[in-house]
N, C-alpha and C. Protein backbone atom coordinates (compact mmCIF):
# COMPACT_ATOMS: atom_id res chain seq x y z
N UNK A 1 21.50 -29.09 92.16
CA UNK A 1 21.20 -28.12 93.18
C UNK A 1 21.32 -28.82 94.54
N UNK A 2 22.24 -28.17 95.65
CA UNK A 2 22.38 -28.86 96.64
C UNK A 2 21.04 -28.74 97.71
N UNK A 3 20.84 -29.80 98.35
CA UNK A 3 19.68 -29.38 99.14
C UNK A 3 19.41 -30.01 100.48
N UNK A 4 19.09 -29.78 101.49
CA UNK A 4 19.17 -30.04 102.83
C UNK A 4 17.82 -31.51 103.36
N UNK A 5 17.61 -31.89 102.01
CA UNK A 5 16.15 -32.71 102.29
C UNK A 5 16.54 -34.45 103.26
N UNK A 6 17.46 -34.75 103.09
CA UNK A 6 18.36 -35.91 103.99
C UNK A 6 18.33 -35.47 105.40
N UNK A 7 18.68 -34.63 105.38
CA UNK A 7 19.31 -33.78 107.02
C UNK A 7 17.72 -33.31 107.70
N UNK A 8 16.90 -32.69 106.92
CA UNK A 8 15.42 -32.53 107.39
C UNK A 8 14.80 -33.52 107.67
N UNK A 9 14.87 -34.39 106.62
CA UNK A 9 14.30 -35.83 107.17
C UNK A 9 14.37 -36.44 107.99
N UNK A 10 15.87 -37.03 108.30
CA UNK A 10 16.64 -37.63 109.50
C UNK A 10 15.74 -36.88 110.92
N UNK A 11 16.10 -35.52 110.55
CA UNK A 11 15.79 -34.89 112.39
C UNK A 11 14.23 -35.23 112.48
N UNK A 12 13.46 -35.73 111.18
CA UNK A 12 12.13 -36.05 111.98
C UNK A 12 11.98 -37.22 111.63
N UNK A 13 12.92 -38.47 111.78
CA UNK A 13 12.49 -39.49 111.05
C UNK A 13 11.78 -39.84 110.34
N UNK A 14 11.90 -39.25 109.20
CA UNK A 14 10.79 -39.53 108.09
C UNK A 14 11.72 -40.46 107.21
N UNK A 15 10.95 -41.44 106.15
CA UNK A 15 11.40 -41.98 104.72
C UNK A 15 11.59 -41.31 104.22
N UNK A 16 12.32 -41.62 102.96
CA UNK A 16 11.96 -40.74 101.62
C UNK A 16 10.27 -41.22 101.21
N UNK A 17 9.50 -42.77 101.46
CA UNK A 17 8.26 -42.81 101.34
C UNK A 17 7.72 -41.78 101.82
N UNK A 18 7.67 -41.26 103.28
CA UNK A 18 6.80 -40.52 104.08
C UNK A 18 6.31 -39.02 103.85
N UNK A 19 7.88 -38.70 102.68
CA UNK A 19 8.10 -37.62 102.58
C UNK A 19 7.44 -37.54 100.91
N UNK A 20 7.81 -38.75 100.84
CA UNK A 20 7.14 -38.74 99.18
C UNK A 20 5.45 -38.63 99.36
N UNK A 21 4.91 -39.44 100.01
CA UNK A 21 3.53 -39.30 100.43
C UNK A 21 2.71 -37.88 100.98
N UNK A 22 4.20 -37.43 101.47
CA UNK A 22 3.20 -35.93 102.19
C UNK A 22 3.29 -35.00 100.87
N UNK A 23 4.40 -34.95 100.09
CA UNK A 23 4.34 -34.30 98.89
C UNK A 23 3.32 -34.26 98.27
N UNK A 24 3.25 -35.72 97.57
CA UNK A 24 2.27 -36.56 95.96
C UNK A 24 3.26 -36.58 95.35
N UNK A 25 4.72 -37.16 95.52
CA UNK A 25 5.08 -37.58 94.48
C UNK A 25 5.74 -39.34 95.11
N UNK A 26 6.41 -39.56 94.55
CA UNK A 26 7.17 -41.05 94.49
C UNK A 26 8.35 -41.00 95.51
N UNK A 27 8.71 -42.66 95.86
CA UNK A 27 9.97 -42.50 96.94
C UNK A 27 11.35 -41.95 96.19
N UNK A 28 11.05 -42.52 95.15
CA UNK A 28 12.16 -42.26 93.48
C UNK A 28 12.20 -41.13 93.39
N UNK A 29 11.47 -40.46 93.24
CA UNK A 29 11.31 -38.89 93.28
C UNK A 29 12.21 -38.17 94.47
N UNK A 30 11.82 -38.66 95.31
CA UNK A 30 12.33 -37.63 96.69
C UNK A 30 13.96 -38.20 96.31
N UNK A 31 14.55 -39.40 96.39
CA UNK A 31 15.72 -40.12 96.28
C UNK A 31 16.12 -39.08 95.09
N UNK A 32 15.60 -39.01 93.89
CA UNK A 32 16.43 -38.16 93.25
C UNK A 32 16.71 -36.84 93.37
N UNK A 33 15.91 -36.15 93.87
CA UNK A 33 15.84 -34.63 94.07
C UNK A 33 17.11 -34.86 94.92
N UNK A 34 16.89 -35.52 96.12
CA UNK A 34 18.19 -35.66 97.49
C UNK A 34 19.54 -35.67 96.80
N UNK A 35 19.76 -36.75 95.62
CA UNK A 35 20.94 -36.96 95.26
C UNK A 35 21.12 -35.88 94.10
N UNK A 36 20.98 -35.01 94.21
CA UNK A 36 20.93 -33.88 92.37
C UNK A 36 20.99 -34.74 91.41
N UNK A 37 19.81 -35.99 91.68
CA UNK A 37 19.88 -36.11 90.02
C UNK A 37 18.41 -35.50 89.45
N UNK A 38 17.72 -34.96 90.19
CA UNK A 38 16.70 -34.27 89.54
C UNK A 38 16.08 -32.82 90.46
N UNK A 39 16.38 -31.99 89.34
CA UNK A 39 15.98 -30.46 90.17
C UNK A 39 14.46 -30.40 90.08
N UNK A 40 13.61 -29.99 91.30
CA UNK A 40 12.90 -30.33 91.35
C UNK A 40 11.71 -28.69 90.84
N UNK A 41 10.58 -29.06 90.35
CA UNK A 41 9.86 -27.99 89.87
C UNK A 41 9.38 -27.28 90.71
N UNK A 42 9.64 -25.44 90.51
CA UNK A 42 8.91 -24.31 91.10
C UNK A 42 8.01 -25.21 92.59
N UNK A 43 6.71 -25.51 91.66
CA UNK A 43 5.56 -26.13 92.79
C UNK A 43 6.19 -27.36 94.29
N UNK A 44 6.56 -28.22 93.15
CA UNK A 44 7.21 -29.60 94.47
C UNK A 44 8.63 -28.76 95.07
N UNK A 45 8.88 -28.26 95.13
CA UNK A 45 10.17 -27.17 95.77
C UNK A 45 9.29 -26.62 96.90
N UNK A 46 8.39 -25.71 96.73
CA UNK A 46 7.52 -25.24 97.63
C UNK A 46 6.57 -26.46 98.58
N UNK A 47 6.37 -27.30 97.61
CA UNK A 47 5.51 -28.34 98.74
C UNK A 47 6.48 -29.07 99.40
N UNK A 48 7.93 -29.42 98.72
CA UNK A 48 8.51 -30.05 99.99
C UNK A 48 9.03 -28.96 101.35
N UNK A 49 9.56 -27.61 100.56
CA UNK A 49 9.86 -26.58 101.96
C UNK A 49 8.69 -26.97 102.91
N UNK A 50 7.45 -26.16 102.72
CA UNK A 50 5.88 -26.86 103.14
C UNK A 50 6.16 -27.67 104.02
N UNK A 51 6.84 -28.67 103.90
CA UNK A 51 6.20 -29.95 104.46
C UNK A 51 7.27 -29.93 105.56
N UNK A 52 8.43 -29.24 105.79
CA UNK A 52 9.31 -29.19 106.71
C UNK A 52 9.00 -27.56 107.58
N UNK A 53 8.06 -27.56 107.17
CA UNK A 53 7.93 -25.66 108.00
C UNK A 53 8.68 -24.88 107.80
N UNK A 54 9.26 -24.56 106.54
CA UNK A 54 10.55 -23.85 105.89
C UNK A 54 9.99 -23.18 104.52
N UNK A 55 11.09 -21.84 104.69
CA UNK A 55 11.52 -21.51 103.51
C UNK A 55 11.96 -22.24 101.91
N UNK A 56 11.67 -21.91 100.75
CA UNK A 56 12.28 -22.72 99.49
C UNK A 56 14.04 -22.67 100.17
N UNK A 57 14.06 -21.09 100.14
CA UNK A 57 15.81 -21.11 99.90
C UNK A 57 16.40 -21.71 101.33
N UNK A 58 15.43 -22.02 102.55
CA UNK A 58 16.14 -22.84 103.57
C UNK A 58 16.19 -24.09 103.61
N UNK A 59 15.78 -24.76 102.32
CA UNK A 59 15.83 -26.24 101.90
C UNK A 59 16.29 -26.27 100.85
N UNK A 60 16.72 -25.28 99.69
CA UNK A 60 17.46 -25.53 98.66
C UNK A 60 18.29 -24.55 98.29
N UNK A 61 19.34 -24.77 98.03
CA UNK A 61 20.47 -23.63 97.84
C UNK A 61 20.35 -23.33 96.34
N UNK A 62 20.07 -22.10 95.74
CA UNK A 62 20.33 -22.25 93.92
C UNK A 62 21.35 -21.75 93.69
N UNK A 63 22.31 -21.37 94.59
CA UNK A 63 24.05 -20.82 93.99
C UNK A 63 24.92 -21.64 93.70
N UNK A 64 24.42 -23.25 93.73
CA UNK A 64 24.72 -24.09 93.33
C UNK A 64 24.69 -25.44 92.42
N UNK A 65 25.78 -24.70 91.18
CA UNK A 65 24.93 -25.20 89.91
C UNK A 65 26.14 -26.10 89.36
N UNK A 66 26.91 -26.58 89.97
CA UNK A 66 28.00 -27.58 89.97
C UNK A 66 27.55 -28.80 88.66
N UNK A 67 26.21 -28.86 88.44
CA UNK A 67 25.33 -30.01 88.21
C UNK A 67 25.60 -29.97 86.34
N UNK A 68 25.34 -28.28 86.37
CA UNK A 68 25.33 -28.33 84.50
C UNK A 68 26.73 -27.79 83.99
């Protein structure tokens, strides 16, 4: 699933730590969601939109399923 979480980050200089920390999950975590190697669940989808003052579908695209 493609997703805009690199490009959100950057404009507020955040880590993937910083971002992993504001979540509760891991830097590994955020790194994989970023790279589609892991789609991320209902809840952490909503807490990362959350954490950028956004929409789910303005941080993650689901018409894109290139992956399976």
């Amino acid at each position: 699933m493609k997703n805009r979480l690199r490009v959100l980050r950057a404009e507020r200089r955040w880590s993937q730590a910083d971002l992993g920390q504001n979540v509760g999950v891991s830097r590994q975590a955020i790194n994989a969601v970023e790279n589609g190697k892991h789609v991320p669940s209902l809840p952490l989808a909503f807490k990362l939109a959350e954490a950028f003052d956004l929409r789910v579908d303005d941080v993650f695209d689901p018409r894109d399923d290139s992956e399976e």
